[in-house]
C-alpha atoms as a PDB file:
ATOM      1  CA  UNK A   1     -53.655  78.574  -4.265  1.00  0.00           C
ATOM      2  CA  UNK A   2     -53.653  79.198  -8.005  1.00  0.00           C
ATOM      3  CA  UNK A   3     -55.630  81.770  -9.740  1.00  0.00           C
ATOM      4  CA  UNK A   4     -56.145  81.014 -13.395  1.00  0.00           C
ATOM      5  CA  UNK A   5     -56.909  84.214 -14.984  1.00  0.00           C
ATOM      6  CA  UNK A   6     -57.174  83.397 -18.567  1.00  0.00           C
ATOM      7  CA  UNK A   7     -56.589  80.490 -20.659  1.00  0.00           C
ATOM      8  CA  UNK A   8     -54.818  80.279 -23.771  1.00  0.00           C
ATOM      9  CA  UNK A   9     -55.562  77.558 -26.996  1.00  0.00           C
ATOM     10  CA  UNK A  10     -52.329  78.050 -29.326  1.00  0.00           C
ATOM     11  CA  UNK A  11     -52.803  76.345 -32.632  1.00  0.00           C
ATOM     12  CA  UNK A  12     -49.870  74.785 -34.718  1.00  0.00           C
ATOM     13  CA  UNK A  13     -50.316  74.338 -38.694  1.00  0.00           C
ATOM     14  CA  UNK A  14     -49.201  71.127 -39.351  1.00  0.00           C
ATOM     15  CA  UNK A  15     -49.269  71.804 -42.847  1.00  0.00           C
ATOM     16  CA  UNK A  16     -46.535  74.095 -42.585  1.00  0.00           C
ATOM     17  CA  UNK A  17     -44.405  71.251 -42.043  1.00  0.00           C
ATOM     18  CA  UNK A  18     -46.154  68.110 -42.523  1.00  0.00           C
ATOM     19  CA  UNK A  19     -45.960  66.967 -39.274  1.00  0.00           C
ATOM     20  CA  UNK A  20     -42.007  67.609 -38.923  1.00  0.00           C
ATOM     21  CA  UNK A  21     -39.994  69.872 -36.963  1.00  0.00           C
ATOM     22  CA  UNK A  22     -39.679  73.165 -40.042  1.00  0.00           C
ATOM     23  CA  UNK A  23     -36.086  74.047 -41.003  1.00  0.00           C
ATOM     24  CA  UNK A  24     -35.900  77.699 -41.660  1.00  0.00           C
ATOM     25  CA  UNK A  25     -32.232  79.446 -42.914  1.00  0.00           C
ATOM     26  CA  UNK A  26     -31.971  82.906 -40.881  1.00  0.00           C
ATOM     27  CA  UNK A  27     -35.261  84.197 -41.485  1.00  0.00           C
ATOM     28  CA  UNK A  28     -37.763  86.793 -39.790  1.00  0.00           C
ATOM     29  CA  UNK A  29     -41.217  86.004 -39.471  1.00  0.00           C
ATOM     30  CA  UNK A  30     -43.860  88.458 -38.899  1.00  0.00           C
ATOM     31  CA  UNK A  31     -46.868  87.842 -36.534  1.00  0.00           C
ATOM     32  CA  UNK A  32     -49.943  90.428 -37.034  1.00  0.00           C
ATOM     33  CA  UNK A  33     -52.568  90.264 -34.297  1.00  0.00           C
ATOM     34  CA  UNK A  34     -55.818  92.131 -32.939  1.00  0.00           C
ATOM     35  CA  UNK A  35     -58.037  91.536 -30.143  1.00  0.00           C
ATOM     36  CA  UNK A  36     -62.000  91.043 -30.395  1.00  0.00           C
ATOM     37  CA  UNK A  37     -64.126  91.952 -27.876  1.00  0.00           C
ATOM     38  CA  UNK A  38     -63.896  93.993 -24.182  1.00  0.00           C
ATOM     39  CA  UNK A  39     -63.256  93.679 -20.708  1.00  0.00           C
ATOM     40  CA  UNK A  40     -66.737  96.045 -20.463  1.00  0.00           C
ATOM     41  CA  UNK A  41     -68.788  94.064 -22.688  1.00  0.00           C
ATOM     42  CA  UNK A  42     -72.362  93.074 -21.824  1.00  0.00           C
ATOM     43  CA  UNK A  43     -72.668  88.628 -21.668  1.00  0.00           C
ATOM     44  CA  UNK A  44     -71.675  87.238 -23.320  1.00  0.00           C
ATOM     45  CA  UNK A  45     -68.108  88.034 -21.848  1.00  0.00           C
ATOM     46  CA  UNK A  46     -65.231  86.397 -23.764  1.00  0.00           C
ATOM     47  CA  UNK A  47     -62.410  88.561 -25.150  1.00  0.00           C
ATOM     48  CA  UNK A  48     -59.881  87.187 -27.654  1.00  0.00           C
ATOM     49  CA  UNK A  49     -56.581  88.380 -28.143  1.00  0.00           C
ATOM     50  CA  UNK A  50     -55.422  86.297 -31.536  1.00  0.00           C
ATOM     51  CA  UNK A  51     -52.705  86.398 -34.605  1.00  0.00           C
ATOM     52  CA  UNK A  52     -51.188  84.968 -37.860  1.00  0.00           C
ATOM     53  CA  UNK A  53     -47.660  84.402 -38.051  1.00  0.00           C
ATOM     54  CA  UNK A  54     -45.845  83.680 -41.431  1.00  0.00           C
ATOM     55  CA  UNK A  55     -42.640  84.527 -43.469  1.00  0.00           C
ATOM     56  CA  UNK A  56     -42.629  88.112 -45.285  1.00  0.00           C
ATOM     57  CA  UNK A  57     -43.372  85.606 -48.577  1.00  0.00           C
ATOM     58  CA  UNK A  58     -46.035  83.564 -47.119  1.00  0.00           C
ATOM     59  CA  UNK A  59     -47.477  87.118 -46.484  1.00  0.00           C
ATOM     60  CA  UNK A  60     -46.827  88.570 -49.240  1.00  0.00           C
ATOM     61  CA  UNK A  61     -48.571  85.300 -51.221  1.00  0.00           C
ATOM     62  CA  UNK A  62     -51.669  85.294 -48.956  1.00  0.00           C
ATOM     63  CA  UNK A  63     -52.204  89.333 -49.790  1.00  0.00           C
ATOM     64  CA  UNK A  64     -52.090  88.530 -53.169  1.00  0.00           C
ATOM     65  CA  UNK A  65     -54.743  85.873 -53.131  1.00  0.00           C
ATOM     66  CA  UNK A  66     -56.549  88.197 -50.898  1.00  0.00           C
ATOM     67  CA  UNK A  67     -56.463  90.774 -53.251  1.00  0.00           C
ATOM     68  CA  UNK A  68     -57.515  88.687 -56.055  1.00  0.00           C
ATOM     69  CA  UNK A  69     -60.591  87.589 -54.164  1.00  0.00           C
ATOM     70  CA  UNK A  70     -61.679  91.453 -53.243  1.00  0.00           C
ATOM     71  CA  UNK A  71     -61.150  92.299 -56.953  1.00  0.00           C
ATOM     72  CA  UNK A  72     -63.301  89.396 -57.877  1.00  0.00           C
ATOM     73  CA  UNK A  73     -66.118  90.499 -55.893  1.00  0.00           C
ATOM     74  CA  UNK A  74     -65.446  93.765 -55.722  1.00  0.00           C
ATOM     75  CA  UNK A  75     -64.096  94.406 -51.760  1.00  0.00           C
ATOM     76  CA  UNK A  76     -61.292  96.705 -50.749  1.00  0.00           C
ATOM     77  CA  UNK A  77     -61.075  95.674 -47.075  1.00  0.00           C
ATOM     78  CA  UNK A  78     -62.615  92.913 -44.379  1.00  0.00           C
ATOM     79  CA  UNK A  79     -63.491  94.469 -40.990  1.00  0.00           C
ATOM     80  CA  UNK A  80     -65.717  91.056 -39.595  1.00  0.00           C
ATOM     81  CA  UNK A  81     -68.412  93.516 -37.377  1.00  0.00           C
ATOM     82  CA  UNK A  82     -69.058  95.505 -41.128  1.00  0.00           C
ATOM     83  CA  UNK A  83     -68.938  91.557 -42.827  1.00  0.00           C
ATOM     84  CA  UNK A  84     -71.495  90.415 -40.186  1.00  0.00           C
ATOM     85  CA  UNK A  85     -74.174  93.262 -40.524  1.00  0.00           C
ATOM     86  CA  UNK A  86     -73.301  93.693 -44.131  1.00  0.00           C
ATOM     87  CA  UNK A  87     -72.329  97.217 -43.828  1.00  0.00           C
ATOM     88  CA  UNK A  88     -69.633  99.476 -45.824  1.00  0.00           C
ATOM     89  CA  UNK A  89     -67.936  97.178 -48.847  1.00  0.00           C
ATOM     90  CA  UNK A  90     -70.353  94.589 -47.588  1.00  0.00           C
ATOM     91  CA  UNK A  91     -73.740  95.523 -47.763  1.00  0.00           C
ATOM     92  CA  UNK A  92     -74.177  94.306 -51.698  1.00  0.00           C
ATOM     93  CA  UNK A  93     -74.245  90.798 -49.717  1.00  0.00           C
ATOM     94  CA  UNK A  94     -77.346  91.587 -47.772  1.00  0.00           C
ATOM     95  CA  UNK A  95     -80.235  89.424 -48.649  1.00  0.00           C
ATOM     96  CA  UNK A  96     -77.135  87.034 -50.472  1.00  0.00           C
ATOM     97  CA  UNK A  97     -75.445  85.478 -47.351  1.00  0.00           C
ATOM     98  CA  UNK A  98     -74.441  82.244 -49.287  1.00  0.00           C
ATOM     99  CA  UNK A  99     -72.375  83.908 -51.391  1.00  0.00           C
ATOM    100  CA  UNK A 100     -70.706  86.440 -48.990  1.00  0.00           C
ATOM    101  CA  UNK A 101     -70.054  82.851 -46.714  1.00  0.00           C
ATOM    102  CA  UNK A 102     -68.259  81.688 -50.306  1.00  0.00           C
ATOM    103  CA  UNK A 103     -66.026  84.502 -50.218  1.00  0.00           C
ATOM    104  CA  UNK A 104     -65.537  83.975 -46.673  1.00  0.00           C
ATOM    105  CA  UNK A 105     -64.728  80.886 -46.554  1.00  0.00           C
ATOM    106  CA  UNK A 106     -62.120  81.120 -50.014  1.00  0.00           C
ATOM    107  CA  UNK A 107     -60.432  83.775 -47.510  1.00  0.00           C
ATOM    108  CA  UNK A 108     -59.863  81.730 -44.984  1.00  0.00           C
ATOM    109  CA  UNK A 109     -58.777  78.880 -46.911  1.00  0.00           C
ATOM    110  CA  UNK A 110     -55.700  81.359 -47.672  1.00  0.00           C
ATOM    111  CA  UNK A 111     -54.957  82.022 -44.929  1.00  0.00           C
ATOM    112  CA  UNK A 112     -54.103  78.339 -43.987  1.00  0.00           C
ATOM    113  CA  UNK A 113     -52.158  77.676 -46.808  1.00  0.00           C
ATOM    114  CA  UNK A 114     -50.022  80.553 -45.804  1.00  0.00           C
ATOM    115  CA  UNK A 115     -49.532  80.291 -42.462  1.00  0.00           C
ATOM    116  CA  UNK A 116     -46.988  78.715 -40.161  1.00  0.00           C
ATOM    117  CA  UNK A 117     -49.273  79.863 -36.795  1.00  0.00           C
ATOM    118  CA  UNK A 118     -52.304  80.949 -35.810  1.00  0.00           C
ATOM    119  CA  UNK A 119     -52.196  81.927 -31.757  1.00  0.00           C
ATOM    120  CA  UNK A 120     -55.270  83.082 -29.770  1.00  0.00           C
ATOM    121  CA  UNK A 121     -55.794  83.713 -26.281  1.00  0.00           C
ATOM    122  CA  UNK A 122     -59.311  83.763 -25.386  1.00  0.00           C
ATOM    123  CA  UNK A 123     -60.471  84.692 -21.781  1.00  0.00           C
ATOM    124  CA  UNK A 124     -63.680  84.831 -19.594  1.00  0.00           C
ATOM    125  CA  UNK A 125     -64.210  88.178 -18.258  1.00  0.00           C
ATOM    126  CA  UNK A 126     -65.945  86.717 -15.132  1.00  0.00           C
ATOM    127  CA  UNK A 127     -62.500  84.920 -14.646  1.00  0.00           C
ATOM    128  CA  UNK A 128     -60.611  88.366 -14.571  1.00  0.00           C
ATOM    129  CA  UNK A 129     -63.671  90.113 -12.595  1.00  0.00           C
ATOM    130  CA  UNK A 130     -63.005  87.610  -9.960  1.00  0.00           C
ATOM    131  CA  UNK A 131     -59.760  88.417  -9.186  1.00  0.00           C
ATOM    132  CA  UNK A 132     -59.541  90.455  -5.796  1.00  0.00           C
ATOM    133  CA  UNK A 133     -60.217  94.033  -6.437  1.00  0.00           C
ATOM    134  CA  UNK A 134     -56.473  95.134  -5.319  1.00  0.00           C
ATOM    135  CA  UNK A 135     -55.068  92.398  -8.039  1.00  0.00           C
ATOM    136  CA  UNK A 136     -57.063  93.662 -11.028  1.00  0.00           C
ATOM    137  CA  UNK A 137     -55.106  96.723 -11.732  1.00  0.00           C
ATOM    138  CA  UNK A 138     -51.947  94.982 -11.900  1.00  0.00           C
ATOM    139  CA  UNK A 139     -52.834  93.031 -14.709  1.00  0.00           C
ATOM    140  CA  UNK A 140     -54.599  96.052 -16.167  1.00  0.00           C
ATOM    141  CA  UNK A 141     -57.148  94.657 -18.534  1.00  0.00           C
ATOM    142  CA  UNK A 142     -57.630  91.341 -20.517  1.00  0.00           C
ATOM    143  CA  UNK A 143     -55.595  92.570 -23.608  1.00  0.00           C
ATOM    144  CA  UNK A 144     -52.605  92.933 -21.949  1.00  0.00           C
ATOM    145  CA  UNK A 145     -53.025  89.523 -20.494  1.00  0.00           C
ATOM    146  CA  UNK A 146     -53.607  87.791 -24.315  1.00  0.00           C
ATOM    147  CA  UNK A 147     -51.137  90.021 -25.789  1.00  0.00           C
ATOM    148  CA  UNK A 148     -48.723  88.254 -22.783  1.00  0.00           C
ATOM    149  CA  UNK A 149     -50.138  84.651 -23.635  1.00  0.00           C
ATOM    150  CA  UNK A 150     -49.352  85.141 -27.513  1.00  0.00           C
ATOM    151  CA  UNK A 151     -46.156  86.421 -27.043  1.00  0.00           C
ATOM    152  CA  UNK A 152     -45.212  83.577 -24.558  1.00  0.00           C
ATOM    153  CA  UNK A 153     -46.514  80.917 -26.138  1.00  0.00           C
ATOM    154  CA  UNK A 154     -45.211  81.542 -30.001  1.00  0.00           C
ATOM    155  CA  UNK A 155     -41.931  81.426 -28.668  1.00  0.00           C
ATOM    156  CA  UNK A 156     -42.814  78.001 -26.801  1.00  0.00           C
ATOM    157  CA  UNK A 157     -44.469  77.306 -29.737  1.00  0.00           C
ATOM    158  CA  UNK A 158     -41.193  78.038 -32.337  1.00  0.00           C
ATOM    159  CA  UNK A 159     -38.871  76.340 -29.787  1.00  0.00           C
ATOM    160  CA  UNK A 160     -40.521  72.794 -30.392  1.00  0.00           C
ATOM    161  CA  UNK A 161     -41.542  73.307 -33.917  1.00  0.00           C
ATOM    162  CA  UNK A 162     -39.049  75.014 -35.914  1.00  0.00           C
ATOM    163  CA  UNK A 163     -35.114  74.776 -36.326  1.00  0.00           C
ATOM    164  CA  UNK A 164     -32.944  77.154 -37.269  1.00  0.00           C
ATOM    165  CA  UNK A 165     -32.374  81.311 -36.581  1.00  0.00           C
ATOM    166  CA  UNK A 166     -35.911  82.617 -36.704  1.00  0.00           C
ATOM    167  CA  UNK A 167     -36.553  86.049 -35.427  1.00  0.00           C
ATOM    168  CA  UNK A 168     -39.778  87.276 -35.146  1.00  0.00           C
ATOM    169  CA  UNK A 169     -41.498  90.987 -36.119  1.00  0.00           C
ATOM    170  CA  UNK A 170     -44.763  91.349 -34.125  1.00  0.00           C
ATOM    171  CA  UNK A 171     -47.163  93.953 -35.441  1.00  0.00           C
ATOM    172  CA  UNK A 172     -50.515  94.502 -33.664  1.00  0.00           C
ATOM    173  CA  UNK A 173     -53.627  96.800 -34.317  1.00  0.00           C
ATOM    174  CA  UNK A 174     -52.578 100.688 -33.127  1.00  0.00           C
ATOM    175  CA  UNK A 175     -55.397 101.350 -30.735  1.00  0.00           C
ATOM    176  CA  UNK A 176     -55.440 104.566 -28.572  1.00  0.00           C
ATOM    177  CA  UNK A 177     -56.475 102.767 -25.853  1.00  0.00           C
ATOM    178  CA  UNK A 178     -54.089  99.664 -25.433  1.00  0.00           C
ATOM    179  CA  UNK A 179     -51.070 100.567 -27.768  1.00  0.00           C
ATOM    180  CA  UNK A 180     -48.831 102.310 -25.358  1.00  0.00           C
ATOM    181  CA  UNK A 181     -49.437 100.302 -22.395  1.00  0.00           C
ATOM    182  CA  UNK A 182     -48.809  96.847 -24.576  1.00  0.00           C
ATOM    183  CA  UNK A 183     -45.309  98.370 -25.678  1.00  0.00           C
ATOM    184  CA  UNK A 184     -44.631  98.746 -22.347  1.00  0.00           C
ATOM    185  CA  UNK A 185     -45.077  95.233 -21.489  1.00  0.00           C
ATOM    186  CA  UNK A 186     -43.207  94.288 -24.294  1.00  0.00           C
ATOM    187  CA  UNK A 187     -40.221  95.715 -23.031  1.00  0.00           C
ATOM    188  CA  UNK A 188     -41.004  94.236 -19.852  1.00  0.00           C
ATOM    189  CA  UNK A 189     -40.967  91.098 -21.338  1.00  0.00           C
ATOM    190  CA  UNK A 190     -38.099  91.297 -23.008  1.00  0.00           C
ATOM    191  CA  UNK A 191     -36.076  92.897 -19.990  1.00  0.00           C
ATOM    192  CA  UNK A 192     -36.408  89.883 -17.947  1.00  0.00           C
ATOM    193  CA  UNK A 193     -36.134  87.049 -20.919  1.00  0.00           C
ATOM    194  CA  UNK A 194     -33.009  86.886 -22.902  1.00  0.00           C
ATOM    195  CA  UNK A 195     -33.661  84.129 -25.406  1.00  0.00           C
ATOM    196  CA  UNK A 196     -37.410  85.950 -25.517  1.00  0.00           C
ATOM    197  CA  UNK A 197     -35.848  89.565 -26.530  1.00  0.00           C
ATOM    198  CA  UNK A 198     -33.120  87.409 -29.019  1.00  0.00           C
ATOM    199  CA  UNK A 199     -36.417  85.637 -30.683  1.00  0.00           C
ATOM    200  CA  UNK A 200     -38.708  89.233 -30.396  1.00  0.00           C
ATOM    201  CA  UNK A 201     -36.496  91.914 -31.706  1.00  0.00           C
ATOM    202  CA  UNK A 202     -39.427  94.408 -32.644  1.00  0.00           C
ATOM    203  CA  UNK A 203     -42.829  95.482 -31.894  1.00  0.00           C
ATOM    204  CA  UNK A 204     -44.699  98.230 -34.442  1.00  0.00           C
ATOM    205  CA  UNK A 205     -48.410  99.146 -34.663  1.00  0.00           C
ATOM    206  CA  UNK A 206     -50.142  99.533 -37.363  1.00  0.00           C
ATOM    207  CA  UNK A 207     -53.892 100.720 -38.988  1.00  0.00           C
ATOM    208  CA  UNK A 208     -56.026  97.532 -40.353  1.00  0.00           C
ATOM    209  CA  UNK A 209     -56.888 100.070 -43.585  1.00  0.00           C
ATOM    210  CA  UNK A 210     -53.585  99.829 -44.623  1.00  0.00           C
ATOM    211  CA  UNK A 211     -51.972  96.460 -43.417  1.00  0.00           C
ATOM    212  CA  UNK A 212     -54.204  93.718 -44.984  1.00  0.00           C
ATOM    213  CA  UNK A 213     -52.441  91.072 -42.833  1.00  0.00           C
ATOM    214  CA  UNK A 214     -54.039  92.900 -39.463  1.00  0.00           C
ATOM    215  CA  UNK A 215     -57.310  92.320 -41.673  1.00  0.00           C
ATOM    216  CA  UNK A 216     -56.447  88.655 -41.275  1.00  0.00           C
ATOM    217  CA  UNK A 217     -55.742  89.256 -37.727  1.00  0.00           C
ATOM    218  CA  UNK A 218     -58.846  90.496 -37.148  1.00  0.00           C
ATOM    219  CA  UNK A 219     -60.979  87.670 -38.754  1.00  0.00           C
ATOM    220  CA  UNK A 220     -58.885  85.589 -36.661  1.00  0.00           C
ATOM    221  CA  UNK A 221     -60.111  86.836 -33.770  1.00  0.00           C
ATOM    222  CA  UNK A 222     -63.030  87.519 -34.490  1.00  0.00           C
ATOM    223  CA  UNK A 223     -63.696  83.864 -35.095  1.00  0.00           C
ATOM    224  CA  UNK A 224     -62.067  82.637 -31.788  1.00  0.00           C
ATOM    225  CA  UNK A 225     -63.832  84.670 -29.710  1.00  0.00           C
ATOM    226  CA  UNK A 226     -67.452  83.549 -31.249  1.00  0.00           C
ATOM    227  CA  UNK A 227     -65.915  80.039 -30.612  1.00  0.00           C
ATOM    228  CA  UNK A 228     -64.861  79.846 -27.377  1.00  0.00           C
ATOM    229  CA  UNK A 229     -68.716  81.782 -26.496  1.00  0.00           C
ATOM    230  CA  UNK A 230     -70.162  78.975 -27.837  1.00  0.00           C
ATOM    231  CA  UNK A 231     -67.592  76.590 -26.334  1.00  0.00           C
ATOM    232  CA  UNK A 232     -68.430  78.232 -22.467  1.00  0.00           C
ATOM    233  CA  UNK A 233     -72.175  78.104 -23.147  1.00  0.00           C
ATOM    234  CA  UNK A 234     -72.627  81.371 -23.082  1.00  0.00           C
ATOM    235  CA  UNK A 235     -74.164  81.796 -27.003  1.00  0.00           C
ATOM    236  CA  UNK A 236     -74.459  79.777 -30.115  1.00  0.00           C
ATOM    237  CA  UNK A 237     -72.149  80.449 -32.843  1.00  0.00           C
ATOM    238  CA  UNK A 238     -73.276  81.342 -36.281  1.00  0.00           C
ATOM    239  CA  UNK A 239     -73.044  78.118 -38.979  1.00  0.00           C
ATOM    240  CA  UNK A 240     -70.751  80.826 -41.121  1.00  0.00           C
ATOM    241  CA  UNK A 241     -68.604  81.286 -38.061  1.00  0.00           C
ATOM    242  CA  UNK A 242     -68.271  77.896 -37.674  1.00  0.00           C
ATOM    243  CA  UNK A 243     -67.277  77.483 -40.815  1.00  0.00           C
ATOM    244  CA  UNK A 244     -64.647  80.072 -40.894  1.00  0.00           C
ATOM    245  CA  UNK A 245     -62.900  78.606 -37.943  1.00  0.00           C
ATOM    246  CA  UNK A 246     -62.657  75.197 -39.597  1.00  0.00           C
ATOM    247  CA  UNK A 247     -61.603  76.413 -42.661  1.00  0.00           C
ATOM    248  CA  UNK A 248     -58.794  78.333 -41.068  1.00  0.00           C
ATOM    249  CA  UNK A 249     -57.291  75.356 -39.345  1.00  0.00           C
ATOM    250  CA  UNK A 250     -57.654  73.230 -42.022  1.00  0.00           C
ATOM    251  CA  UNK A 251     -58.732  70.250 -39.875  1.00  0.00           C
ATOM    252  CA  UNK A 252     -54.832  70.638 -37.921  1.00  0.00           C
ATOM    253  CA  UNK A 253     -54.399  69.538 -34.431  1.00  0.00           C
ATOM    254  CA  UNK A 254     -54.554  72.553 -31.500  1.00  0.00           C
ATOM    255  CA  UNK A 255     -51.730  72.444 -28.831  1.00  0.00           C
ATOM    256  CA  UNK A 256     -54.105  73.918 -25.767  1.00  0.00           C
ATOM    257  CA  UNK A 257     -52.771  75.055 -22.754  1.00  0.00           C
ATOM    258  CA  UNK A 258     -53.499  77.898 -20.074  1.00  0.00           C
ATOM    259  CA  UNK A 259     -51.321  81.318 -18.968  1.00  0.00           C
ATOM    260  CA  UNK A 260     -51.096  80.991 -15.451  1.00  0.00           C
ATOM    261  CA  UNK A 261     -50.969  83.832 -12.811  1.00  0.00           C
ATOM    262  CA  UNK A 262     -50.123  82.573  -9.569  1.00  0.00           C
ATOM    263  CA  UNK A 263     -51.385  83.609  -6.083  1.00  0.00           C
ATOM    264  CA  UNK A 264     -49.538  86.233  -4.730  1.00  0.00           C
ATOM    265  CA  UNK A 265     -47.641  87.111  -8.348  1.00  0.00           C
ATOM    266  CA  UNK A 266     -50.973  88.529 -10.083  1.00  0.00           C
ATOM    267  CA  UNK A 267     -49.383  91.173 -12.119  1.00  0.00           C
ATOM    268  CA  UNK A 268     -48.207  91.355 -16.098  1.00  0.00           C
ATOM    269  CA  UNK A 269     -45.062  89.985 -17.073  1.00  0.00           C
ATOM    270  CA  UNK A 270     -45.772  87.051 -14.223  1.00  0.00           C
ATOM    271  CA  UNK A 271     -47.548  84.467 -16.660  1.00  0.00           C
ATOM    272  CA  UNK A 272     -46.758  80.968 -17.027  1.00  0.00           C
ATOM    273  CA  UNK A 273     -47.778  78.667 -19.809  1.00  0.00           C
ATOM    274  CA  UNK A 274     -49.270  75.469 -19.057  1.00  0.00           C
ATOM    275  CA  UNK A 275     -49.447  73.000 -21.814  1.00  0.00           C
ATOM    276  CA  UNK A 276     -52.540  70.504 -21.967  1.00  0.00           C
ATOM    277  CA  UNK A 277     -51.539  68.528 -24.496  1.00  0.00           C
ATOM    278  CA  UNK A 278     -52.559  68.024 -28.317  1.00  0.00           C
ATOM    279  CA  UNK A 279     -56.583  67.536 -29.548  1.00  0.00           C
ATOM    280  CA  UNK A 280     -58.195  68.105 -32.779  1.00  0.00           C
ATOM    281  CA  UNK A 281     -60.404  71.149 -33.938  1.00  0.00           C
END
């Protein structure tokens, strides 16, 4: 018997290399991610655990178009709950949703020229609710799980698209709540995978306010998780969403696959990924 407890849809830019393998000299990458959405979250129940991943230039090139764009109109921060009901920086867009979709949309465009990955891990809540009640607190809650997928599947992910010695910085959202516990599994991971703790070497936390790449994070995941609701049937996605998460991948391929929990080995650290094989967005 196999219990499937969350599924994860990895994306590869295939800008980044034009459809080749990427040669990198030594080089660290860094990988910002956030989660949208909550195990305790009324329907519809998807929660997304998503990142970027780029060099320290790429990053330091996207902030600066980023920048430019926030200057432009004038925005000191994206937070995509106060960007959808037009609260804090936002609000001036209210009653003028074409143009805050325009600046959207220029924003995301960055981001794909910038970026070598974008990672998600959406998951059904019913899916983990199902598990037997003696199995759910191994796995904790769904964050864990998508912070476990990402982290599993970029190296996958690096091992079949990149050459060369890449070492990767992973900085996620600090959040009360989930920090501690993911740092935890993080040394979990890396305790039982050698080439994983050679390719993972650190793990820091930061606050979106002052880390604009976690800003990108969070769009990120923000977007995933509206599209995989409306890919389950559980809501429609907004046409500005929609747009967004086009715009992002640039019209690249997805490599989809699932993170496996098997029967019997329910707990964190446990996961397999499962590839499906390559489709388009």
């Amino acid at each position: 018997m196999v219990g499937r407890a969350i599924s994860a849809s990895i994306t590869i830019l295939r800008s980044a290399a034009g459809g080749r393998r990427l040669r990198l000299a030594m080089s660290t990458l860094q990988g910002y991610f956030d989660e949208s959405g909550k195990l305790s979250d009324p329907n519809p129940g998807i929660v997304a655990f998503a990142g970027c991943i780029s060099t320290y230039d790429g990053w330091q090139s996207l902030s600066n178009r980023w920048n430019e764009i926030f200057d432009q109109v004038g925005i000191r921060s994206l937070h995509m709950k106060e960007v959808m009901s037009f609260r804090g920086d936002w609000r001036q867009f209210k009653d003028k949703e074409p143009e805050r979709d325009d600046v959207l949309v220029e924003l995301a465009k960055a981001v794909y020229k910038s970026s070598f990955f974008l990672l998600a891990a959406p998951m059904l809540s019913q899916e983990f609710l199902a598990l037997p009640q003696a199995e759910q607190p191994r796995l904790k809650n769904l964050q864990y799980c998508g912070f476990e997928t990402c982290v599993k599947g970029l190296s996958d992910s690096i091992s079949t698209s990149i050459t060369g010695p890449v070492k990767v910085q992973l900085i996620c959202d600090l959040s009360e709540e989930y920090s501690s516990e993911c740092l935890k599994l993080f040394i979990r991971l890396r305790r039982a995978n050698k080439p994983l703790a050679n390719l993972f070497p650190a793990l820091t936390f930061g606050v979106d306010e002052g880390l604009l790449p976690l800003q990108v994070a969070d769009m990120y995941a923000y977007c995933c998780r509206k599209h995989h609701i409306q890919r389950n049937g559980l809501d429609t996605m907004p046409a500005v969403i929609s747009g967004l998460f086009d715009a992002l991948h640039g019209g690249s391929g997805t490599e989809e696959g699932h993170m496996i929990y098997r029967a019997g080995k329910i707990d964190l650290g446990l996961g397999a990924i499962q590839r499906e094989g390559t489709k388009g967005t």
